[in-house]
N, C-alpha and C. Protein backbone atom coordinates (compact mmCIF):
# COMPACT_ATOMS: atom_id res chain seq x y z
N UNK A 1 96.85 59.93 95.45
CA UNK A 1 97.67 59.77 96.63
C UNK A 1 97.16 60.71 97.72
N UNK A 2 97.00 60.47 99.15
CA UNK A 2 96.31 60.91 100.04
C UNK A 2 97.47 61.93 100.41
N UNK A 3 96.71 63.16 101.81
CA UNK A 3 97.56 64.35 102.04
C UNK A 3 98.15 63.75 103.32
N UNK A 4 99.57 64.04 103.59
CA UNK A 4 100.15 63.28 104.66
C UNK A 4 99.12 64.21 106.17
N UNK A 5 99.35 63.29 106.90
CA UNK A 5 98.61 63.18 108.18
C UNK A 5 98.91 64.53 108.76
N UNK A 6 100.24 63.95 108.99
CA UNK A 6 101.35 64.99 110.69
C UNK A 6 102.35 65.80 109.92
N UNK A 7 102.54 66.85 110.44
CA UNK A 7 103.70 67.87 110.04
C UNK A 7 104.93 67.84 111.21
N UNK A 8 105.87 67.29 110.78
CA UNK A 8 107.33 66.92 111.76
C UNK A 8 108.01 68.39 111.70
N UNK A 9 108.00 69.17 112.73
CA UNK A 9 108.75 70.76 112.75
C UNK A 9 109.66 70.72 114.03
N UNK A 10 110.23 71.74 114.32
CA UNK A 10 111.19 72.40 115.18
C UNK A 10 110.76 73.80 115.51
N UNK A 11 110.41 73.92 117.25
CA UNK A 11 109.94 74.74 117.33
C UNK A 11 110.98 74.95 118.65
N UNK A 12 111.21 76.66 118.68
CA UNK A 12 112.58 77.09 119.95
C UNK A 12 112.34 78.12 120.23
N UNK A 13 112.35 77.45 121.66
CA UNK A 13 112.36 78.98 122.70
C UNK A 13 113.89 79.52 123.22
N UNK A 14 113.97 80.78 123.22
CA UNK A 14 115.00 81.44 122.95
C UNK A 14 115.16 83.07 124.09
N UNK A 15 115.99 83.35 124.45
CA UNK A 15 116.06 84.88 125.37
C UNK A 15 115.37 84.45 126.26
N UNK A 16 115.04 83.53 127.82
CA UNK A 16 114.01 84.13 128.32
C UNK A 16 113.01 83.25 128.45
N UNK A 17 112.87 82.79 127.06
CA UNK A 17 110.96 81.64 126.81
C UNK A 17 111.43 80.69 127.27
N UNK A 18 113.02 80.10 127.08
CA UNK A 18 113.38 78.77 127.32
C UNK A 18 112.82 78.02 129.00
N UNK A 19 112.69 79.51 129.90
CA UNK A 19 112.39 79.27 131.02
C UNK A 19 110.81 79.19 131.61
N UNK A 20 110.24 79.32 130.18
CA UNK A 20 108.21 78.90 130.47
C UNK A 20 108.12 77.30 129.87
N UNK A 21 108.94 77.05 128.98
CA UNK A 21 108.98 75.51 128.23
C UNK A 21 109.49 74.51 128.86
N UNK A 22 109.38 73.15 128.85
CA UNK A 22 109.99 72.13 129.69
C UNK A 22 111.31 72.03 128.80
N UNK A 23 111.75 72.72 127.74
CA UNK A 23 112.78 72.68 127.03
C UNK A 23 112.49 73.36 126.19
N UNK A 24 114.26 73.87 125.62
CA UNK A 24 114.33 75.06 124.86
C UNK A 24 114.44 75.08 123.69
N UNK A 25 114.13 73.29 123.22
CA UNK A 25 114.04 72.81 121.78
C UNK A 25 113.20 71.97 121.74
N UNK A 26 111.89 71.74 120.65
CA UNK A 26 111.30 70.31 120.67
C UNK A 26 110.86 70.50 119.37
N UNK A 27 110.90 68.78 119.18
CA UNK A 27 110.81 68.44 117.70
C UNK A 27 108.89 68.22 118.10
N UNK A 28 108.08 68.95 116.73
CA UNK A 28 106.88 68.29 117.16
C UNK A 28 106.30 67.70 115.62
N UNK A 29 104.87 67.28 116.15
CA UNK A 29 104.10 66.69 115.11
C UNK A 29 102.97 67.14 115.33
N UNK A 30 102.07 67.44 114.49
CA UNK A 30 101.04 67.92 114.29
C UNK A 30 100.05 67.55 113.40
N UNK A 31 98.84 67.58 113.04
CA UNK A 31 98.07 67.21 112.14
C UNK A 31 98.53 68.46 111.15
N UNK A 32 97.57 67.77 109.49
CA UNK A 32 98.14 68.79 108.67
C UNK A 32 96.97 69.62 108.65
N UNK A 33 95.68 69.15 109.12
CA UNK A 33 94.97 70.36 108.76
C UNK A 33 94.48 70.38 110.47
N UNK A 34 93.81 71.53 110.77
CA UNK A 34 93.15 71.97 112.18
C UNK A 34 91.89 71.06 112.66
N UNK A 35 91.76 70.23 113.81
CA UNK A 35 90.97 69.56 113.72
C UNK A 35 89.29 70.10 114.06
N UNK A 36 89.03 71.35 114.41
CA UNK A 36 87.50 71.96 114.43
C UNK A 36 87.30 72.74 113.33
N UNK A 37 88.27 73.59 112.38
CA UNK A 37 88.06 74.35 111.82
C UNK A 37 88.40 73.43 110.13
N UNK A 38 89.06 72.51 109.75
CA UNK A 38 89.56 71.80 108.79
C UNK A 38 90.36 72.71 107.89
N UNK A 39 90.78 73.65 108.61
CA UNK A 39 91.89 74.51 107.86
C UNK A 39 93.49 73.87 108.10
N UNK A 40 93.96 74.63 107.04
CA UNK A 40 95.55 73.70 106.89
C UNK A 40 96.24 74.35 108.40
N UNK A 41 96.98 73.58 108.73
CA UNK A 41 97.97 74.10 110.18
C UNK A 41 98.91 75.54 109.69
N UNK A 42 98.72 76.46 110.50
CA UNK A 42 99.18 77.38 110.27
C UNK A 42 99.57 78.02 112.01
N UNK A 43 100.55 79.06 111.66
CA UNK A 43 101.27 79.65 112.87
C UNK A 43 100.24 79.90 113.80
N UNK A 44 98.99 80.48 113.70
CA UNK A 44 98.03 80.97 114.86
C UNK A 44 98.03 79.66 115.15
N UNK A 45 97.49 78.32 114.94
CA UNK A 45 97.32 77.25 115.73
C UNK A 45 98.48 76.81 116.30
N UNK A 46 99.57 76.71 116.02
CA UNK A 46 100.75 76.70 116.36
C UNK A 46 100.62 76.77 117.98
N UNK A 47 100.79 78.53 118.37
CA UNK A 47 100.91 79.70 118.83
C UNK A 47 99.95 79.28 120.01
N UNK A 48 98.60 79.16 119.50
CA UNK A 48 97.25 78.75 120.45
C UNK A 48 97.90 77.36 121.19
N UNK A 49 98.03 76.43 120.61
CA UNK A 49 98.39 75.17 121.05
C UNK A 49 99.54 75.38 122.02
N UNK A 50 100.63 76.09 121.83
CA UNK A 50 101.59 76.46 122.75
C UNK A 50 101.08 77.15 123.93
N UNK A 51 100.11 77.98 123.65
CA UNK A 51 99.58 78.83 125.24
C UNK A 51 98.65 77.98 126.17
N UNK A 52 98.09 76.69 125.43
CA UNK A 52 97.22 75.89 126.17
C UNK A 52 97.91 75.52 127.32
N UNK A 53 96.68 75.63 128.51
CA UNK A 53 97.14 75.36 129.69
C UNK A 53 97.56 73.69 129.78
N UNK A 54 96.89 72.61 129.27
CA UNK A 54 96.95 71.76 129.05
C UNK A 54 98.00 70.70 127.83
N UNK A 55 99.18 71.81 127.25
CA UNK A 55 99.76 71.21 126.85
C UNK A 55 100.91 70.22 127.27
N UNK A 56 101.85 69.91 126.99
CA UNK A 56 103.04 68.91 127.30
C UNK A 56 104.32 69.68 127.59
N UNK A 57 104.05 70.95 126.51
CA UNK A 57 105.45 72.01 126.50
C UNK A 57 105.61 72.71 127.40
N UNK A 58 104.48 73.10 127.64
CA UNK A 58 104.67 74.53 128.55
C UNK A 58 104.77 74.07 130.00
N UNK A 59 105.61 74.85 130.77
CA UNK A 59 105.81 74.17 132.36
C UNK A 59 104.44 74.56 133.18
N UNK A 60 104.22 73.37 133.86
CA UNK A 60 103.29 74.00 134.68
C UNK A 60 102.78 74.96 135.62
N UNK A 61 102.49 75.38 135.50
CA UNK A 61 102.23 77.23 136.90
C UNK A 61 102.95 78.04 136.04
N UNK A 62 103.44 77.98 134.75
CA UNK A 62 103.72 79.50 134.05
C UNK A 62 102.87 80.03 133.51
N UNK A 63 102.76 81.42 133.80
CA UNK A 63 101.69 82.19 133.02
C UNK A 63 101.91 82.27 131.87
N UNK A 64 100.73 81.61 131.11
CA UNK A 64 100.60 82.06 129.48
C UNK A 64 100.61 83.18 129.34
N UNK A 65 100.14 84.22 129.54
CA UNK A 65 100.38 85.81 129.28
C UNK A 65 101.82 85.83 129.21
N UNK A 66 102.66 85.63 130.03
CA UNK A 66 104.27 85.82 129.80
C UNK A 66 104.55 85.32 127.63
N UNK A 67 103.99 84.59 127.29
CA UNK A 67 103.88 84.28 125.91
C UNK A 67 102.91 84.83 124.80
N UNK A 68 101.38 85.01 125.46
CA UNK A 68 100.77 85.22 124.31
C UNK A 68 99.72 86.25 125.15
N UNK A 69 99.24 87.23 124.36
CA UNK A 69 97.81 88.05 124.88
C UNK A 69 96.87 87.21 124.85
N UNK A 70 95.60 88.10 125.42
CA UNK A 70 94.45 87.72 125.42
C UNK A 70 93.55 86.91 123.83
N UNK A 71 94.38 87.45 122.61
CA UNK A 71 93.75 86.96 121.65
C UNK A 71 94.47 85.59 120.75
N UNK A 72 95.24 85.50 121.64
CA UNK A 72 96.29 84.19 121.19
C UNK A 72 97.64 84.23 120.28
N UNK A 73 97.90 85.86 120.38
CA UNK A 73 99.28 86.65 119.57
C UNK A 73 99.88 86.63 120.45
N UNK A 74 101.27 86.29 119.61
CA UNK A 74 102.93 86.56 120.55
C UNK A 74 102.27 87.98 121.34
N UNK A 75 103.08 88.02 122.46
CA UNK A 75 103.31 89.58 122.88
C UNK A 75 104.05 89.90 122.31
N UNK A 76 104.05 91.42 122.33
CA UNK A 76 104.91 92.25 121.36
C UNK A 76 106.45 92.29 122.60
N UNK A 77 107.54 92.35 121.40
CA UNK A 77 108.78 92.13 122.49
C UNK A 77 109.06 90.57 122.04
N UNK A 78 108.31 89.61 121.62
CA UNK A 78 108.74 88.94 120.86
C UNK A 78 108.92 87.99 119.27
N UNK A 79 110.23 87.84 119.25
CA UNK A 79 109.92 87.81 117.83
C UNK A 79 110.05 86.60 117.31
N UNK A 80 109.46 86.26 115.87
CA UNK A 80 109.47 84.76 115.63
C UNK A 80 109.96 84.30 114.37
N UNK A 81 110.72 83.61 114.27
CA UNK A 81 111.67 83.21 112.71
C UNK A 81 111.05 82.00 112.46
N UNK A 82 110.74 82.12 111.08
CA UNK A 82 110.61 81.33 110.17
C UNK A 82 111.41 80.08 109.51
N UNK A 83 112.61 79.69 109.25
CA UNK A 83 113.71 79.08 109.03
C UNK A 83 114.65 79.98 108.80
N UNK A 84 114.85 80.86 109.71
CA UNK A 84 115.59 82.48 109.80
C UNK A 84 115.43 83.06 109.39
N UNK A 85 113.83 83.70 108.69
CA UNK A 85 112.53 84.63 108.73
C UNK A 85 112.63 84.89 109.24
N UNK A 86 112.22 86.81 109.39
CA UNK A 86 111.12 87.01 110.00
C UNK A 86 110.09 87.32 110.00
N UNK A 87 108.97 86.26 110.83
CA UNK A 87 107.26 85.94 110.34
C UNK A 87 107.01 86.71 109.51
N UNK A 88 107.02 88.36 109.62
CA UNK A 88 106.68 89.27 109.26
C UNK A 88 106.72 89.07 107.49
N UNK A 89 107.93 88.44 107.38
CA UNK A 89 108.16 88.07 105.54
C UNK A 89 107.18 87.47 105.08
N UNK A 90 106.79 86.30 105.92
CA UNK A 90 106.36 85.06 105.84
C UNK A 90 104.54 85.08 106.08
N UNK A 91 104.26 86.32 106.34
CA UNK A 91 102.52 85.71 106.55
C UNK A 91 102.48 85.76 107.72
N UNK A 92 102.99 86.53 109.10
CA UNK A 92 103.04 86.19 110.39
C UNK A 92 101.82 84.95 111.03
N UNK A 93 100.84 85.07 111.26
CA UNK A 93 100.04 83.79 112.22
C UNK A 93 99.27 83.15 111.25
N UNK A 94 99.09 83.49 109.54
CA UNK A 94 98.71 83.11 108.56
C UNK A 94 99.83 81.97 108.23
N UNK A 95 100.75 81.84 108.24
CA UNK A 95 101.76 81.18 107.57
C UNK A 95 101.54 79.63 107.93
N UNK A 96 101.66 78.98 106.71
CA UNK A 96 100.86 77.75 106.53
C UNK A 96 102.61 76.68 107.18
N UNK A 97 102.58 75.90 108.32
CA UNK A 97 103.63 75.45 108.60
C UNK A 97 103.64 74.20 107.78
N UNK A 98 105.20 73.94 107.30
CA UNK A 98 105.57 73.06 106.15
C UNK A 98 106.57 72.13 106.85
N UNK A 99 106.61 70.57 106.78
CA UNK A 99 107.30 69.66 106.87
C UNK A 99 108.80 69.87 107.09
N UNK A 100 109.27 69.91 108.13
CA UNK A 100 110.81 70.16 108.08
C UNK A 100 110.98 71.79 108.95
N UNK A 101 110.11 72.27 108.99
CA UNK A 101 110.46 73.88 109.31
C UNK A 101 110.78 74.20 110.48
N UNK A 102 111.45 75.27 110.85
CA UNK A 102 112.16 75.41 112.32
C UNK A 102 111.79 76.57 112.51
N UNK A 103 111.20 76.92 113.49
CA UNK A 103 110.41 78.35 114.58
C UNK A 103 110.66 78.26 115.35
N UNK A 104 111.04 79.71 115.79
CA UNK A 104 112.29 80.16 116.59
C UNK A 104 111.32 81.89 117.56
N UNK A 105 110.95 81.26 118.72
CA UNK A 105 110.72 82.31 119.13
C UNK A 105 111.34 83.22 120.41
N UNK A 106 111.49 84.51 120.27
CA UNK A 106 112.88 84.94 121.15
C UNK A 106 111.90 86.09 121.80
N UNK A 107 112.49 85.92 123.06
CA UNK A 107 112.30 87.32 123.77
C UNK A 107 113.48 88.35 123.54
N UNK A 108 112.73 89.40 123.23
CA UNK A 108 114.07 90.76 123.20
C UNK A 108 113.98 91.76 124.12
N UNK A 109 112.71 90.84 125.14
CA UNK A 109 112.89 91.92 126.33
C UNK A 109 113.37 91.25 127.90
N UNK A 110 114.76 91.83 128.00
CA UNK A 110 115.56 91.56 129.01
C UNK A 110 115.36 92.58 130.88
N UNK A 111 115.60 91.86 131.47
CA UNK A 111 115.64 92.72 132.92
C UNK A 111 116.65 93.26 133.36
N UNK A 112 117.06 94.37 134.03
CA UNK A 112 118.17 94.22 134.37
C UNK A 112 118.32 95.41 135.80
């Protein structure tokens, strides 16, 4: 029996991010493994795919830096749940994403 294609997840922006995303919830799909590297989908591709200038999610004219550094990591200040993990339990940008799973990323740094 063959390995399923697409991985169906829940991915949320939260504190703050909701306002770089065209929304503050989206259901996505993904291949199961990486298509240059043929590694299984995991949080760094995730993460990368979200900072692309060229994605669907992210609003246009927001700075990716507001989300990720120069090397394609959350900025620090925010944090990211697993199915109410945190990454940190889980393998942070190693963590192999699984069918059904919900990631949850929050800013905990406020203005005031």
């Amino acid at each position: 029996m063959g390995e399923k294609q697409d991985i169906k997840f829940t991915v949320e922006f939260l504190g703050g991010l909701d306002m770089l995303f065209r929304s503050s919830k989206e259901e996505l799909s993904m291949p199961t493994k990486d298509e240059l590297s043929g590694e299984r989908l995991v949080l760094s591709h995730l993460i990368q795919a979200l900072a692309d200038d060229g994605n669907r999610i992210r609003k246009p004219g927001t700075d990716r830096k507001l989300f990720v550094q120069e090397d394609n990591t959350v900025r620090p200040g925010i944090l990211v749940l697993i199915n109410e993990t945190d990454w940190e339990l889980e393998g942070e940008e190693k963590y192999e994403i699984q069918d059904g799973d919900h990631i949850i990323f929050v800013s905990t740094l406020h203005g005031g």
